[in-house]
Protein backbone atom coordinates (compact mmCIF):
# COMPACT_ATOMS: atom_id res chain seq x y z
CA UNK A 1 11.77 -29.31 -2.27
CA UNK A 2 12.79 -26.28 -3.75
CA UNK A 3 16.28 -25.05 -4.09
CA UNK A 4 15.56 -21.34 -4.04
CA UNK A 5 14.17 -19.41 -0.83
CA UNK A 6 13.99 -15.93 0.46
CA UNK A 7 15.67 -14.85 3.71
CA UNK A 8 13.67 -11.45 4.11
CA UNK A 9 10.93 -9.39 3.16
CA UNK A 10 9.10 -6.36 3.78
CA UNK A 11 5.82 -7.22 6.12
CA UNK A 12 2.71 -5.33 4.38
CA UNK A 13 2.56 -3.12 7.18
CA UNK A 14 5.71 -1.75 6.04
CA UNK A 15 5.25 -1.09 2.52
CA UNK A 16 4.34 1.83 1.22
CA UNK A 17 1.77 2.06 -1.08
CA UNK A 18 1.42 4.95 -3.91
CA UNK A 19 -2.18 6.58 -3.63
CA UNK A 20 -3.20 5.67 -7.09
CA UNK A 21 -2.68 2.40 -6.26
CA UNK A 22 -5.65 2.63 -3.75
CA UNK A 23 -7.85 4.51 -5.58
CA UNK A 24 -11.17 3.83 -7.39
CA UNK A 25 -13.22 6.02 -9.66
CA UNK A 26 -16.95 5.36 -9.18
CA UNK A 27 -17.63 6.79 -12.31
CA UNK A 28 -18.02 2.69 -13.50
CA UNK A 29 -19.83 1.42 -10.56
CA UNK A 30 -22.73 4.20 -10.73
CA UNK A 31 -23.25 3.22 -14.83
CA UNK A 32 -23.65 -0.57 -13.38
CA UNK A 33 -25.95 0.19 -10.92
CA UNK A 34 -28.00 1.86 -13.95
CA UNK A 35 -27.97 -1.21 -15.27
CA UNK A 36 -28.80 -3.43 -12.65
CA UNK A 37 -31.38 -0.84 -12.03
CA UNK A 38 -32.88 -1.62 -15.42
CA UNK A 39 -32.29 -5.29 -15.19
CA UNK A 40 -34.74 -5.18 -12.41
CA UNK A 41 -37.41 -3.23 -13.59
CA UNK A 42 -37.20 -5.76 -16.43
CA UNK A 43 -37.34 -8.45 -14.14
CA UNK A 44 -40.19 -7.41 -12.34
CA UNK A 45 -41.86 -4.99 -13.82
CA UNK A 46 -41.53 -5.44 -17.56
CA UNK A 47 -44.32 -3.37 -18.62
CA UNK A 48 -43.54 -0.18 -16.51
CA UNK A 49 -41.16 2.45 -17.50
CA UNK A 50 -40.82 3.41 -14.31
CA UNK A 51 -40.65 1.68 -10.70
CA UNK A 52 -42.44 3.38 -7.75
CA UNK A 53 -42.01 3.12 -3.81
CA UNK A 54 -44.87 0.96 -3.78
CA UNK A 55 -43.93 -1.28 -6.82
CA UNK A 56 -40.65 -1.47 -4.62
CA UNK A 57 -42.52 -2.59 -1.29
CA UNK A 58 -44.76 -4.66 -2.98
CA UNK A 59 -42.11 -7.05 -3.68
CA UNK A 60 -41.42 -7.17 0.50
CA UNK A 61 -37.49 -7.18 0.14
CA UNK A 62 -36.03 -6.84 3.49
CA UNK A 63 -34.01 -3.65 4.50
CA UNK A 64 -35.05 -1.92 1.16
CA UNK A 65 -38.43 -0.17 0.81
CA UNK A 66 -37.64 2.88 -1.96
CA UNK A 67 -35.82 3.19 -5.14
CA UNK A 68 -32.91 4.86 -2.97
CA UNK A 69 -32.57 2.03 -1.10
CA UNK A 70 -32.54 -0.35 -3.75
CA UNK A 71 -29.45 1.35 -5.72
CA UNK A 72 -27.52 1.90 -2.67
CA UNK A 73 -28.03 -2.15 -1.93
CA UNK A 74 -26.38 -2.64 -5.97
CA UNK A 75 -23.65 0.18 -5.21
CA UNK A 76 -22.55 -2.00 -2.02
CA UNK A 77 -22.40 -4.65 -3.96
CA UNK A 78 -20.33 -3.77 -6.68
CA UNK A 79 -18.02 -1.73 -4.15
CA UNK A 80 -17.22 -4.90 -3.12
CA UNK A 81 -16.62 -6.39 -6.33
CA UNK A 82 -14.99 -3.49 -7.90
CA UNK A 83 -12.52 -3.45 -4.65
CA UNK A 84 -11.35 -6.74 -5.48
CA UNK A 85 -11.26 -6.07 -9.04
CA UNK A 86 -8.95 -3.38 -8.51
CA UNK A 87 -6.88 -5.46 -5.82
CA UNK A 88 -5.89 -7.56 -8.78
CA UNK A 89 -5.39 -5.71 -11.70
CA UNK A 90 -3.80 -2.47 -10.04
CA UNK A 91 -2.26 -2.88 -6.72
CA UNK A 92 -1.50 -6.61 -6.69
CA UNK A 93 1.29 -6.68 -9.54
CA UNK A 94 2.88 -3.45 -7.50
CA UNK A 95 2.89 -5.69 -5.01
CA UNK A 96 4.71 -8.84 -6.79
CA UNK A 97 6.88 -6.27 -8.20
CA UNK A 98 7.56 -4.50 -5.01
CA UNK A 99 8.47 -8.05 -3.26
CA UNK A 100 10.95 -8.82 -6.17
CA UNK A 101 12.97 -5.53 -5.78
CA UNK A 102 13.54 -5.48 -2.33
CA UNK A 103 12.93 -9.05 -0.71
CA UNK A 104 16.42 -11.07 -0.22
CA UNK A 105 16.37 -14.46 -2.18
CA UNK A 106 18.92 -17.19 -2.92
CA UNK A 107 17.43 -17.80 -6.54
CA UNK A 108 18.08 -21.28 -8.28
CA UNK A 109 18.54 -20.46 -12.17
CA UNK A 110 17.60 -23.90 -13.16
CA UNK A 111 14.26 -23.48 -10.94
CA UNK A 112 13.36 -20.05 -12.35
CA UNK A 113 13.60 -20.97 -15.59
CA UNK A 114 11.44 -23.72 -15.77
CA UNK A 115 9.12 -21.55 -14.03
CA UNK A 116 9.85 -19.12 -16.10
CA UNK A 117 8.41 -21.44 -19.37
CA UNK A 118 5.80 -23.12 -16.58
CA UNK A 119 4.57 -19.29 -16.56
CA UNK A 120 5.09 -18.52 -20.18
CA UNK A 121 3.07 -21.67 -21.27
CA UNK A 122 0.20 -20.76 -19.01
CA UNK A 123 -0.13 -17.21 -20.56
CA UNK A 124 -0.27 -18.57 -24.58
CA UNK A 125 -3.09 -20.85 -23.08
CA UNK A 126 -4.92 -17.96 -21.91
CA UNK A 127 -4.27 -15.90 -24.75
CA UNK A 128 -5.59 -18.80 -27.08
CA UNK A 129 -8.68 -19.09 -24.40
CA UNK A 130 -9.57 -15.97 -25.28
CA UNK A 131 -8.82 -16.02 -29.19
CA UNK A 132 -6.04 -14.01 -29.43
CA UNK A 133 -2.31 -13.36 -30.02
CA UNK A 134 0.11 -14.27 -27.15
CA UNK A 135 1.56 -10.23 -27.72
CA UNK A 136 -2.27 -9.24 -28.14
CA UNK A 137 -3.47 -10.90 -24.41
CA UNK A 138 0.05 -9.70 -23.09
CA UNK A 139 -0.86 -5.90 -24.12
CA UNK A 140 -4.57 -6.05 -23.53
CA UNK A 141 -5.04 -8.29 -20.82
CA UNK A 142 -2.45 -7.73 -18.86
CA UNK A 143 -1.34 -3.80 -19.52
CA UNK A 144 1.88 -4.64 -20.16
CA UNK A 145 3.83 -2.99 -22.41
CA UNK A 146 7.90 -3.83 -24.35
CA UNK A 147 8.69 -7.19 -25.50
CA UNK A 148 5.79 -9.36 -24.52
CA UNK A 149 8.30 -12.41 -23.74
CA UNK A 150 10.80 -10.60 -22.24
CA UNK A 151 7.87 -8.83 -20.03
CA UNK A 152 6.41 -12.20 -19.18
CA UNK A 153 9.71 -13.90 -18.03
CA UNK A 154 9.78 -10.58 -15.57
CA UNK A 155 6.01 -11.58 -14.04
CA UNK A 156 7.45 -14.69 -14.05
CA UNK A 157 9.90 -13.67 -11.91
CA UNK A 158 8.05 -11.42 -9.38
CA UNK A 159 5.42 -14.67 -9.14
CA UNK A 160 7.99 -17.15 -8.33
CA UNK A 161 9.93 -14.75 -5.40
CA UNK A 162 5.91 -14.07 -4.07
CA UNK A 163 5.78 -17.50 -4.19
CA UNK A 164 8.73 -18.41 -2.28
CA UNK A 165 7.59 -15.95 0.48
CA UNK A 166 4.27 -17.43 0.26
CA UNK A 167 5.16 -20.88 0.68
CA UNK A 168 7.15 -19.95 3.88
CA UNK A 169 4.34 -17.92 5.37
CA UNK A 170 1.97 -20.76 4.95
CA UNK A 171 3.74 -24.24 5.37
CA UNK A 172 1.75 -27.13 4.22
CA UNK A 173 1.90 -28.88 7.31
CA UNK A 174 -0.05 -26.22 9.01
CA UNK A 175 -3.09 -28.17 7.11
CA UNK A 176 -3.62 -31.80 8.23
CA UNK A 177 -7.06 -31.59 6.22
CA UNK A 178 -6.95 -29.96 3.13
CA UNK A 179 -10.64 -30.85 2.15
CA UNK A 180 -11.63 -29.11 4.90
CA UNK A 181 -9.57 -26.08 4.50
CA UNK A 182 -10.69 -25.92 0.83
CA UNK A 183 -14.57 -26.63 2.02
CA UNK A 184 -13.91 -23.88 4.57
CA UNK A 185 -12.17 -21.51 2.18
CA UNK A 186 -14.95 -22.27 -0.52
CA UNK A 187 -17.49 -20.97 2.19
CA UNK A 188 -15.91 -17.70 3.61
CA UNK A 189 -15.45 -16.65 -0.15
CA UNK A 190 -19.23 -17.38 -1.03
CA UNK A 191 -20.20 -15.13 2.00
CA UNK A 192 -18.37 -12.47 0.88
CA UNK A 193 -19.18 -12.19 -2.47
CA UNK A 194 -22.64 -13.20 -2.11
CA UNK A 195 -21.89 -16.45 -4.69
CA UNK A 196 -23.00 -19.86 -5.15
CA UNK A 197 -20.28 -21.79 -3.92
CA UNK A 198 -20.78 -24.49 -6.72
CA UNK A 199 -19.59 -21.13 -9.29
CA UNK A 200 -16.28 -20.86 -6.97
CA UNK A 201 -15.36 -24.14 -7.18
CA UNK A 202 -15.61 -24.69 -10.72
CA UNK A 203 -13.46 -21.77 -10.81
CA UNK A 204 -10.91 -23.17 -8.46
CA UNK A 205 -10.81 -27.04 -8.03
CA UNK A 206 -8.95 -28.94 -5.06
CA UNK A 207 -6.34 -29.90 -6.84
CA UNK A 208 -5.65 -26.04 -7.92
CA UNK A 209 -6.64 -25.11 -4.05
CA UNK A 210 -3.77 -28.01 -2.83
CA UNK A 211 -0.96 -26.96 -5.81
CA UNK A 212 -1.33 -22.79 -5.07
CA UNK A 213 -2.84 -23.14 -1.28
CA UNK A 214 0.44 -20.72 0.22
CA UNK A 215 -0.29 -18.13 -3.31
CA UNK A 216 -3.97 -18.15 -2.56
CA UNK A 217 -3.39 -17.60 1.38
CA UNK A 218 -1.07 -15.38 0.66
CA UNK A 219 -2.80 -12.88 -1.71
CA UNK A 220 -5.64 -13.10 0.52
CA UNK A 221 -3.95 -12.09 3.57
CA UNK A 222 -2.83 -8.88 1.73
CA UNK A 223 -6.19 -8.35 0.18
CA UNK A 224 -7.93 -8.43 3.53
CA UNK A 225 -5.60 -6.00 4.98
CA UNK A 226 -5.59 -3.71 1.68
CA UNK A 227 -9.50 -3.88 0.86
CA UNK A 228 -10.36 -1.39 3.65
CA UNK A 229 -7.62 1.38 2.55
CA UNK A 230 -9.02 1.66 -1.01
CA UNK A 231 -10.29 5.15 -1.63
CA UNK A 232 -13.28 5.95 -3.67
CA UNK A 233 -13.33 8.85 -6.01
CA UNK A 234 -16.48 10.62 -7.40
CA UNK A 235 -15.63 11.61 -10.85
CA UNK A 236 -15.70 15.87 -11.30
């Protein structure tokens, strides 16, 4: 059991968010749903260079009978996928950093440092994953910018105090099943990213579900309350 805890926090309701935060250009979504679009006709109709209404209804796909209809089912889509995106990359480590500023802890150093190198040892796996420098993945991947160690013992930081506020928002004996909470957890996500559950679980096992169960709840419990406030910004 861990030494360290935090005695307060803001609740998300409370927090206010900067705009840009919650903002997403669909300048990127449109030139995907060109290319979906041409994926298709490729698909299906290889040797046109053009798809008509009829080519379209041929093919008997419910709820979408013209080309309209067909590129506003890919734009959904990747509004979806693209709001999640931009939960993670943009308004989730305001977030983290937001909750390490202002929450009150009682911080064990001996616990934060071995997080701390827990953290910093996860990252140079990543970054050697992906065949590159640790600085190169710290810049790159992550948009951080200073001393890549020094700004990696800081994410460190702002993941451990989430962590502590996640872990007493979702206590582990809440779960007497946790095969069943994974199974069910598995299932919800497939729905609502329209993915083969057999994908999502080779991208997160049970053991990584049972280790990071209060993290995982946790983000998701701010994602489903954030997802609907993101703003969506036609380029000029």
């Amino acid at each position: 059991m861990l030494k360290s805890s935090v005695e307060s926090y803001f609740d998300k309701e409370d927090i206010l968010v900067p705009k840009k935060y919650l903002q997403i250009n669909t300048s990127e979504i449109q030139n995907q749903v060109r290319d979906k679009m041409t994926d298709f006709r490729a698909l299906y109709f290889p040797h046109e260079k053009e798809i008509s209404e009829n080519m379209i209804l041929s093919l008997g796909f419910p709820s979408i009978s013209c080309l309209e209809d067909l590129e506003k089912y890919f734009f959904t889509d990747l509004k979806t996928r693209f709001s999640e995106f931009c939960f993670y990359d943009q308004l989730l480590p305001y977030l983290l950093t937001f909750y390490a500023e202002t929450s009150q802890t009682i911080i064990n150093q001996n616990e934060l440092t071995y997080y701390q190198a827990s953290y910093q040892k996860r990252i140079e796996n990543l970054a050697e994953s992906y065949n590159m420098t640790f600085s190169n993945y710290v810049y790159q991947q992550l948009h951080l910018v200073g001393d890549p160690y020094e700004r990696i013992n800081e994410r460190a930081n702002e993941e451990f105090i989430f962590r502590l506020i996640a872990e007493q928002r979702y206590s582990k004996k809440l779960y007497t099943d946790l095969q069943d909470e994974y199974e069910s957890f598995i299932y919800h996500r497939s729905l609502s990213l329209n993915a083969d559950p057999i994908d999502l679980k080779e991208d997160l096992s049970l053991s990584t579900f049972e280790q990071d169960y209060s993290m995982i709840y946790f983000t998701h419990e701010l994602m489903d309350f954030y997802l609907p406030k993101f703003e969506f910004i036609s380029p000029n």
